[in-house]
C-alpha atoms as a PDB file:
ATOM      1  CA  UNK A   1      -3.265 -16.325   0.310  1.00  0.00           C
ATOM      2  CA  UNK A   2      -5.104 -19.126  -1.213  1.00  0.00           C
ATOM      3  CA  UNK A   3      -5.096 -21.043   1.744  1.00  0.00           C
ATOM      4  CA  UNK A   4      -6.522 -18.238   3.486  1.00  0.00           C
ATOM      5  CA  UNK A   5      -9.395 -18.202   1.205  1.00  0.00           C
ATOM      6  CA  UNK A   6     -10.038 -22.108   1.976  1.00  0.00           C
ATOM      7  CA  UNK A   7     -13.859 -22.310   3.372  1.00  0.00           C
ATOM      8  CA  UNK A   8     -12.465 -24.022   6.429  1.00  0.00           C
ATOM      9  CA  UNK A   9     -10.708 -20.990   7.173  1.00  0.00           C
ATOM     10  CA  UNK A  10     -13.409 -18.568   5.885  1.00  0.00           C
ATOM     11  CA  UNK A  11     -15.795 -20.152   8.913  1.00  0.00           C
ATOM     12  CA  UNK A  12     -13.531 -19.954  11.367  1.00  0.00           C
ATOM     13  CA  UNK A  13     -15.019 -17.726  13.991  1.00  0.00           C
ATOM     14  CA  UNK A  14     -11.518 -17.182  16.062  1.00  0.00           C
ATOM     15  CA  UNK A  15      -9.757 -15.999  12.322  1.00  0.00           C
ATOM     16  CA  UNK A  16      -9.314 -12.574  11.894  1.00  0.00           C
ATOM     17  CA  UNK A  17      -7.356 -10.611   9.200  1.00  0.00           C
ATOM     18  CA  UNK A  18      -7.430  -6.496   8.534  1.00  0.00           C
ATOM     19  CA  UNK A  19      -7.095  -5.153   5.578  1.00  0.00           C
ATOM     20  CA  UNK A  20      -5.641  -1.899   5.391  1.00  0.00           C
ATOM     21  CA  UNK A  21      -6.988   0.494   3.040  1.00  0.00           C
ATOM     22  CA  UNK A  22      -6.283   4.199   2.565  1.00  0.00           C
ATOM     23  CA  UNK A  23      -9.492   6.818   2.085  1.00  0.00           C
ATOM     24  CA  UNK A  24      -8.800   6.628  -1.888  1.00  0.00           C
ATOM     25  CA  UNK A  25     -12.042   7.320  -3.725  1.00  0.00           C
ATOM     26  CA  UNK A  26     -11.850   3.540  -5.327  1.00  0.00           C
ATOM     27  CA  UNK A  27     -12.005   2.426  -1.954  1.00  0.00           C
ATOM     28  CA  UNK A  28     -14.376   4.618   0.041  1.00  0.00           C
ATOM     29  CA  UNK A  29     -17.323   4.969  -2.785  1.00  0.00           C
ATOM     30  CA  UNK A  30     -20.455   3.614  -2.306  1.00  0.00           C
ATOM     31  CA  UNK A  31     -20.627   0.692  -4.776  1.00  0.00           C
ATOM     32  CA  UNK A  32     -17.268  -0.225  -3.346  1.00  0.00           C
ATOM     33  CA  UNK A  33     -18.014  -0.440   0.578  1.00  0.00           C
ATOM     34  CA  UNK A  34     -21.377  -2.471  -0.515  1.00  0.00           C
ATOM     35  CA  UNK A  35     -19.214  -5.039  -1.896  1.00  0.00           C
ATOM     36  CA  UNK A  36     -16.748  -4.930   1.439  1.00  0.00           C
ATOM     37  CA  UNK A  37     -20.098  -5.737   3.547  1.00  0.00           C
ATOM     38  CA  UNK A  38     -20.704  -8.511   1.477  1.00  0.00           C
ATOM     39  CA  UNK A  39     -16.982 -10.205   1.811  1.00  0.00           C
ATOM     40  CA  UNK A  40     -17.523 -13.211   4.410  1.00  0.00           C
ATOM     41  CA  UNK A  41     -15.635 -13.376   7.568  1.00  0.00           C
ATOM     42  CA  UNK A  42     -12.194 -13.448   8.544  1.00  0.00           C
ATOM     43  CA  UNK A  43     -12.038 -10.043   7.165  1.00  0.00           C
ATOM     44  CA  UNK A  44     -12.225  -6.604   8.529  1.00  0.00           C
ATOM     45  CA  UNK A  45     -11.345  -3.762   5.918  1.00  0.00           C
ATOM     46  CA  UNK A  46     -10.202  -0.879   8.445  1.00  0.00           C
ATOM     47  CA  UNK A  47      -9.874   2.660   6.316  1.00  0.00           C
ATOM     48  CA  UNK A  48      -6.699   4.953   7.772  1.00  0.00           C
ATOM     49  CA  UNK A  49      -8.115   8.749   8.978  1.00  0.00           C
ATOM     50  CA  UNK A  50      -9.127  10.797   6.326  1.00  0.00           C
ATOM     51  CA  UNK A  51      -5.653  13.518   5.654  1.00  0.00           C
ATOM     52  CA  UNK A  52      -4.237  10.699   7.317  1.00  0.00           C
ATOM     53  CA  UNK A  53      -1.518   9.563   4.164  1.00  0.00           C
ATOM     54  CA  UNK A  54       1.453   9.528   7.003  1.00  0.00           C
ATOM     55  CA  UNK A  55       0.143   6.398   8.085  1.00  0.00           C
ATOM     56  CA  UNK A  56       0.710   5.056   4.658  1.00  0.00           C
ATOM     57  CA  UNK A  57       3.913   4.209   4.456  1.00  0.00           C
ATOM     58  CA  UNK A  58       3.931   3.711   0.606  1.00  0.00           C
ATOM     59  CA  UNK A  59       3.233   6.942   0.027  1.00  0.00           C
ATOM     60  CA  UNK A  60       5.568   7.891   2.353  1.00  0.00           C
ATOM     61  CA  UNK A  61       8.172   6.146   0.421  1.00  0.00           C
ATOM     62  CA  UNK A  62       7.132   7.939  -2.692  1.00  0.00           C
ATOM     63  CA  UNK A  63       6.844  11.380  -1.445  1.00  0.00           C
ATOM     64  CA  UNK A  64      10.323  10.626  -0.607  1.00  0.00           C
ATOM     65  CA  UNK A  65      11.476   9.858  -3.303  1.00  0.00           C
ATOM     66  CA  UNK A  66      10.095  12.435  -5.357  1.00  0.00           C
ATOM     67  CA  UNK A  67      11.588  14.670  -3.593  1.00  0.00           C
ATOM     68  CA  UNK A  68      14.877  13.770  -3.289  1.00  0.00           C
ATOM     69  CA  UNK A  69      15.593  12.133  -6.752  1.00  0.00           C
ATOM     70  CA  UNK A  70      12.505  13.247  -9.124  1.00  0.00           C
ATOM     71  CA  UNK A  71      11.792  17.077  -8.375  1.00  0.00           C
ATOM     72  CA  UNK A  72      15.928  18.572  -9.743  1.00  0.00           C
ATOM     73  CA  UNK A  73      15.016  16.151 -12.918  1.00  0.00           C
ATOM     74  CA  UNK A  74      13.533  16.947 -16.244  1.00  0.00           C
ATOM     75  CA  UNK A  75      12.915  13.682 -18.543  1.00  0.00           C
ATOM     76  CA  UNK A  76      12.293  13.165 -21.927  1.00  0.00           C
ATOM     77  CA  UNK A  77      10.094  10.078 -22.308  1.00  0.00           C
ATOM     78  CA  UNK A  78       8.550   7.835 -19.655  1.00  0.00           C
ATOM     79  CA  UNK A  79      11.414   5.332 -20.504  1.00  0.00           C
ATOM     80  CA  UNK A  80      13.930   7.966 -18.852  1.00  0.00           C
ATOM     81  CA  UNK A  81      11.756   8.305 -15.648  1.00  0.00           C
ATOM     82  CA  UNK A  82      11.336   4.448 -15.805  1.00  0.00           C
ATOM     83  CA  UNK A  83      15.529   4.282 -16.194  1.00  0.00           C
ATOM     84  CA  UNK A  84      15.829   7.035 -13.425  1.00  0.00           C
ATOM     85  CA  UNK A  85      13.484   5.191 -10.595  1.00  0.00           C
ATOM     86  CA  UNK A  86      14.984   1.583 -11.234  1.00  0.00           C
ATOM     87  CA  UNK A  87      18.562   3.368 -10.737  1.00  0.00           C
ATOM     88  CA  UNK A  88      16.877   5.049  -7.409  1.00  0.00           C
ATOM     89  CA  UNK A  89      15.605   1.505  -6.494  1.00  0.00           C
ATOM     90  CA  UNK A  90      19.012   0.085  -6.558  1.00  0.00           C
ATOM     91  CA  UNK A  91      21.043   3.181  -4.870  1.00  0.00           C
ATOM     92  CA  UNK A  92      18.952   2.778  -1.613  1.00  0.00           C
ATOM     93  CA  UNK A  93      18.476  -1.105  -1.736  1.00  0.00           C
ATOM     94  CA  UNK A  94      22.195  -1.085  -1.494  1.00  0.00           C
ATOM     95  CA  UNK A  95      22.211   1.622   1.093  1.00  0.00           C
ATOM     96  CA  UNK A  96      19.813  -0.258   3.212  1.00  0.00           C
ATOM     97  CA  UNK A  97      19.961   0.763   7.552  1.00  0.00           C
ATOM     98  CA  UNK A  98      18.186  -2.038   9.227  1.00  0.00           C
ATOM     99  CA  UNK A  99      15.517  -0.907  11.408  1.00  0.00           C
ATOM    100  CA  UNK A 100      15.395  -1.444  15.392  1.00  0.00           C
ATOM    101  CA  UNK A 101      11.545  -2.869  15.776  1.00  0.00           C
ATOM    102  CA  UNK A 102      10.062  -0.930  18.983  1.00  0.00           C
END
């Protein structure tokens, strides 16, 4: 990324990169999208639709998740829930289906 941020890049008129951001208040207040209009080119900030969290596939991944390995669970301490994600983590990394690219 730091060669991204080099000026000769930063003036290139033909240079584009989107960022993807979600409609989280941190990102959509005020303050916050006065500071985006002041970022110099290459970069567009693009916000997904409002009730739109499908198209964030993060979240996605977590709502997953919570269902299927955090909702049966009670914990006792944040160590256990740490314990029980990192064991998640691991069952599907090694349960991985590669994915056909449309």
């Amino acid at each position: 990324m730091a060669g991204l941020l080099n000026p000769c890049f930063l003036n290139d008129p033909v240079l584009r990169i989107q960022v993807i951001l979600d409609n989280h208040p941190a990102h959509t207040s005020k303050e916050t999208r006065a500071y985006l209009e002041t970022v110099p080119n290459p970069f567009e900030f693009v916000f997904t639709p409002t009730h739109g969290s499908w198209l964030d596939i993060i979240e996605s991944f977590f709502a997953k998740m919570s269902k299927s390995c955090l909702r049966p669970i009670r914990v006792a301490s944040k160590d256990e829930l740490k314990q029980r994600i990192e064991l998640h983590l691991q069952e599907i990394s090694h349960n991985l289906v590669p994915s056909m690219e449309v």
